[in-house]
C-alpha atoms as a PDB file:
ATOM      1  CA  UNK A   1     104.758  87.883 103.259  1.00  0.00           C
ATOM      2  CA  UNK A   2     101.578  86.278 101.789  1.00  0.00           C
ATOM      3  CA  UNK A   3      98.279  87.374 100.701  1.00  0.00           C
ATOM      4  CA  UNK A   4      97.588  85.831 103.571  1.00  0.00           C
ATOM      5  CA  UNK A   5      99.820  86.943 106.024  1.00  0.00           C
ATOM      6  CA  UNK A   6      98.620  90.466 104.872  1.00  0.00           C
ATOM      7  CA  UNK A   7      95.100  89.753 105.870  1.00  0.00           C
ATOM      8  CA  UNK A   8      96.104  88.286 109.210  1.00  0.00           C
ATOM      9  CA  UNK A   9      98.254  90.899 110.108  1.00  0.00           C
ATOM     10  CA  UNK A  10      95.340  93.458 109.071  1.00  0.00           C
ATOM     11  CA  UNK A  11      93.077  91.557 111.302  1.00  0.00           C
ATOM     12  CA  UNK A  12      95.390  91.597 114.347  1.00  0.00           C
ATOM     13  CA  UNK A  13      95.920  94.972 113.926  1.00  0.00           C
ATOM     14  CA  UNK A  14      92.293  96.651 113.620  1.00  0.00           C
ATOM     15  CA  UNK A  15      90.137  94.326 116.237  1.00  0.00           C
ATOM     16  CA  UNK A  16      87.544  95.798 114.610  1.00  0.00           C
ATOM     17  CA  UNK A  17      87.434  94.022 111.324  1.00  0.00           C
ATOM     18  CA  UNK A  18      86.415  90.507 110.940  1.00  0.00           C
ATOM     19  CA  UNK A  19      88.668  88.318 109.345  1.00  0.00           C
ATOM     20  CA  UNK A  20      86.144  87.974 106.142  1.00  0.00           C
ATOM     21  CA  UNK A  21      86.502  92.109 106.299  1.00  0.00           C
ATOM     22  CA  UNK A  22      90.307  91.946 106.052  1.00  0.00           C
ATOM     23  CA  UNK A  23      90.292  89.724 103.192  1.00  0.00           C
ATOM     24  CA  UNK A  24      87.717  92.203 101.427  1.00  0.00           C
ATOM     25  CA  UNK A  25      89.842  95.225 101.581  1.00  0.00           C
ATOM     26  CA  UNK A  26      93.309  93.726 100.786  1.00  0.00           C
ATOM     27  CA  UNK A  27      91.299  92.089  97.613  1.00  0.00           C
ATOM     28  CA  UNK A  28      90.090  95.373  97.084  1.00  0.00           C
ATOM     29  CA  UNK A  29      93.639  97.007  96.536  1.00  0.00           C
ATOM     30  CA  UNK A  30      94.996  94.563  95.050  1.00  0.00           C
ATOM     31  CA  UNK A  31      92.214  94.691  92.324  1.00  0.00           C
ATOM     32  CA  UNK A  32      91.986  98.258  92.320  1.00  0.00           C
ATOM     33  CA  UNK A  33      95.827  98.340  91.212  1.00  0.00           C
ATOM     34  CA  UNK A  34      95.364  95.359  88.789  1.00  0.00           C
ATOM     35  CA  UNK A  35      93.118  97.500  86.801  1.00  0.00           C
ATOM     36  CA  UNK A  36      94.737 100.804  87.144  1.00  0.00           C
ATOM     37  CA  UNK A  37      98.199  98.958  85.697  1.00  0.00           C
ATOM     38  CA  UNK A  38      96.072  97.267  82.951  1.00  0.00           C
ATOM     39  CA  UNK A  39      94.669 100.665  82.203  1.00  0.00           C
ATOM     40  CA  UNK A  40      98.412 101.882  81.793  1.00  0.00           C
ATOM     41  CA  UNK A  41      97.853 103.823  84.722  1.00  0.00           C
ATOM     42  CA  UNK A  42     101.030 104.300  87.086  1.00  0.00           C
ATOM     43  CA  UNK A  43     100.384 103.873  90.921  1.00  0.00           C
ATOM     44  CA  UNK A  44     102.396 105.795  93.372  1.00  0.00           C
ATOM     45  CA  UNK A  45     102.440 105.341  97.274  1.00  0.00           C
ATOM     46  CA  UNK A  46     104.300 107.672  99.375  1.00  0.00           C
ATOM     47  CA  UNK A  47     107.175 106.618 101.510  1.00  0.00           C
ATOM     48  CA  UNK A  48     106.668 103.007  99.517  1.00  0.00           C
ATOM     49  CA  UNK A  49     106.993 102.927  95.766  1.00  0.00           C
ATOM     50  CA  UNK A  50     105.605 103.527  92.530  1.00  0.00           C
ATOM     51  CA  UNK A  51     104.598 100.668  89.916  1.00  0.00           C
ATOM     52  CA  UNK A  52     104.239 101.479  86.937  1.00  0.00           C
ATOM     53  CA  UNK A  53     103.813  99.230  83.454  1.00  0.00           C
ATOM     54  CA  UNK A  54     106.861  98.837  80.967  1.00  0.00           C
ATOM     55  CA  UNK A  55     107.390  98.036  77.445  1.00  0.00           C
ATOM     56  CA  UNK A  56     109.237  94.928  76.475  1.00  0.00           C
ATOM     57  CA  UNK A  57     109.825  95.347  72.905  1.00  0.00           C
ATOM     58  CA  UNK A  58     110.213  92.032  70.630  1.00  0.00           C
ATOM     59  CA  UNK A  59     112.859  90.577  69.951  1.00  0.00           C
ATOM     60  CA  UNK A  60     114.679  87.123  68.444  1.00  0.00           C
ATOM     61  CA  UNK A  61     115.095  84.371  71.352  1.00  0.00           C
ATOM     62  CA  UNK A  62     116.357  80.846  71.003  1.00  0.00           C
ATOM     63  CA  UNK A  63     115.043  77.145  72.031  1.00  0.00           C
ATOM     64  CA  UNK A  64     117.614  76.153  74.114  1.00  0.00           C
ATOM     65  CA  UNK A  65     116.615  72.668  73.046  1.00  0.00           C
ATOM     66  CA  UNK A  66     116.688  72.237  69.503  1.00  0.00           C
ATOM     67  CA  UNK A  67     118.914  76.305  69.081  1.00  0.00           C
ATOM     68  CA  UNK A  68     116.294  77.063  67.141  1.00  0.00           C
ATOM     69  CA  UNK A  69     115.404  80.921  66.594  1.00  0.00           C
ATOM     70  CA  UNK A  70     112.264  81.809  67.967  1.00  0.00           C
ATOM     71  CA  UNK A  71     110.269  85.124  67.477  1.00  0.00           C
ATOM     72  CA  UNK A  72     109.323  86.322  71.013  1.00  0.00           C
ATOM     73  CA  UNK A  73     106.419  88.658  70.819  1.00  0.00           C
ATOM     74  CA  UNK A  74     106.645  91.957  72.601  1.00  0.00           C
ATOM     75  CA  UNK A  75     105.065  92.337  76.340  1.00  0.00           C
ATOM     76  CA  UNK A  76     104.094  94.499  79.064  1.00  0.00           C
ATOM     77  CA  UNK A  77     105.003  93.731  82.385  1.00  0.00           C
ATOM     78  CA  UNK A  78     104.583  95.424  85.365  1.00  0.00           C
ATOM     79  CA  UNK A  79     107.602  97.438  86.985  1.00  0.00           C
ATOM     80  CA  UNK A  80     107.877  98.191  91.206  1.00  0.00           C
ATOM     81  CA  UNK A  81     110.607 100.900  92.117  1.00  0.00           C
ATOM     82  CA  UNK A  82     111.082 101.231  95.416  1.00  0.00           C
ATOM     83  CA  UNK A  83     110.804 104.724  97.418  1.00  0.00           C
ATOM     84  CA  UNK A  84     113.339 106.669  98.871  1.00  0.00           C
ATOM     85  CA  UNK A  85     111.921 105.913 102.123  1.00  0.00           C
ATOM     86  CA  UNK A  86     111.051 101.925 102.066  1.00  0.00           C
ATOM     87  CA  UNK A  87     114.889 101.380 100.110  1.00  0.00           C
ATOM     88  CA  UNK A  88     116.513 103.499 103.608  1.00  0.00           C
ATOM     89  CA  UNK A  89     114.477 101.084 106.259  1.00  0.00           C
ATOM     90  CA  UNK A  90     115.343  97.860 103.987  1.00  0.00           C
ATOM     91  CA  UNK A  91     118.684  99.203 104.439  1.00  0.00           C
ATOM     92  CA  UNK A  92     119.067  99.887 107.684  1.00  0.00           C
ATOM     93  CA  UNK A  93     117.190  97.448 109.269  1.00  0.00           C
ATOM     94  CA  UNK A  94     119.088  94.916 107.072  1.00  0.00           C
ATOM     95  CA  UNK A  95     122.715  96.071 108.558  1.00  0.00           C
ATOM     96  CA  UNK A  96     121.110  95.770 112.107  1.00  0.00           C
ATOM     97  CA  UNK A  97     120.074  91.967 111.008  1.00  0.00           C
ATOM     98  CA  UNK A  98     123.529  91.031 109.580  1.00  0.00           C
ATOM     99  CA  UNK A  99     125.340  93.389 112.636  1.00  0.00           C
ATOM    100  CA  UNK A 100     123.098  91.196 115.107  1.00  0.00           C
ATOM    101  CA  UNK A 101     124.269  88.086 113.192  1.00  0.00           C
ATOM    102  CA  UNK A 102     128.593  88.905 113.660  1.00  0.00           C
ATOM    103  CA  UNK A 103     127.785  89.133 117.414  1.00  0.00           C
ATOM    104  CA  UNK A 104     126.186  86.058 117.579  1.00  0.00           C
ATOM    105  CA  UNK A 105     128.663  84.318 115.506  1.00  0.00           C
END
């Protein structure tokens, strides 16, 4: 699913927000949890997941070109772990897709 998708399916699913309103709030979010996560804040949403910003210390890499060493400086990336509750429906609703698939086959 797209940015896009998101708003469309927000759209269809409240009548009572415009299109241009749709886009507004999921841009909202989204920028509201940029800036938490650049604050080093961690976000947590029930039943869904938590995000949260990790550490990627630095370390020696290599050109794969020339096998040169290169020093690769250290980061901080952002980190999604699922919840309990969105890893069960992926789950089940996955086994129904490939169950629905063997009877077709």
């Amino acid at each position: 699913m797209t940015r896009s998708d998101l708003v469309e399916e927000l759209a269809a699913r409240f009548a009572q927000l415009t299109h241009r309103d749709a886009e507004y709030a999921v841009k909202t979010i989204l920028d509201a949890m940029s800036d938490a996560l650049v604050r080093g804040h961690r976000i947590e949403i029930r039943g869904f997941g938590s995000f949260t910003v990790n550490r990627r210390p630095p370390r020696i890499g290599r050109n794969p070109r020339s096998g040169e060493s290169v020093q690769i400086p250290e980061k901080r990336v952002p980190h999604f772990k699922p919840g309990k509750a969105l890893r069960e429906a992926v789950d089940a609703r996955s086994a129904e897709l490939d169950a629905e698939k063997k009877r077709r086959a």
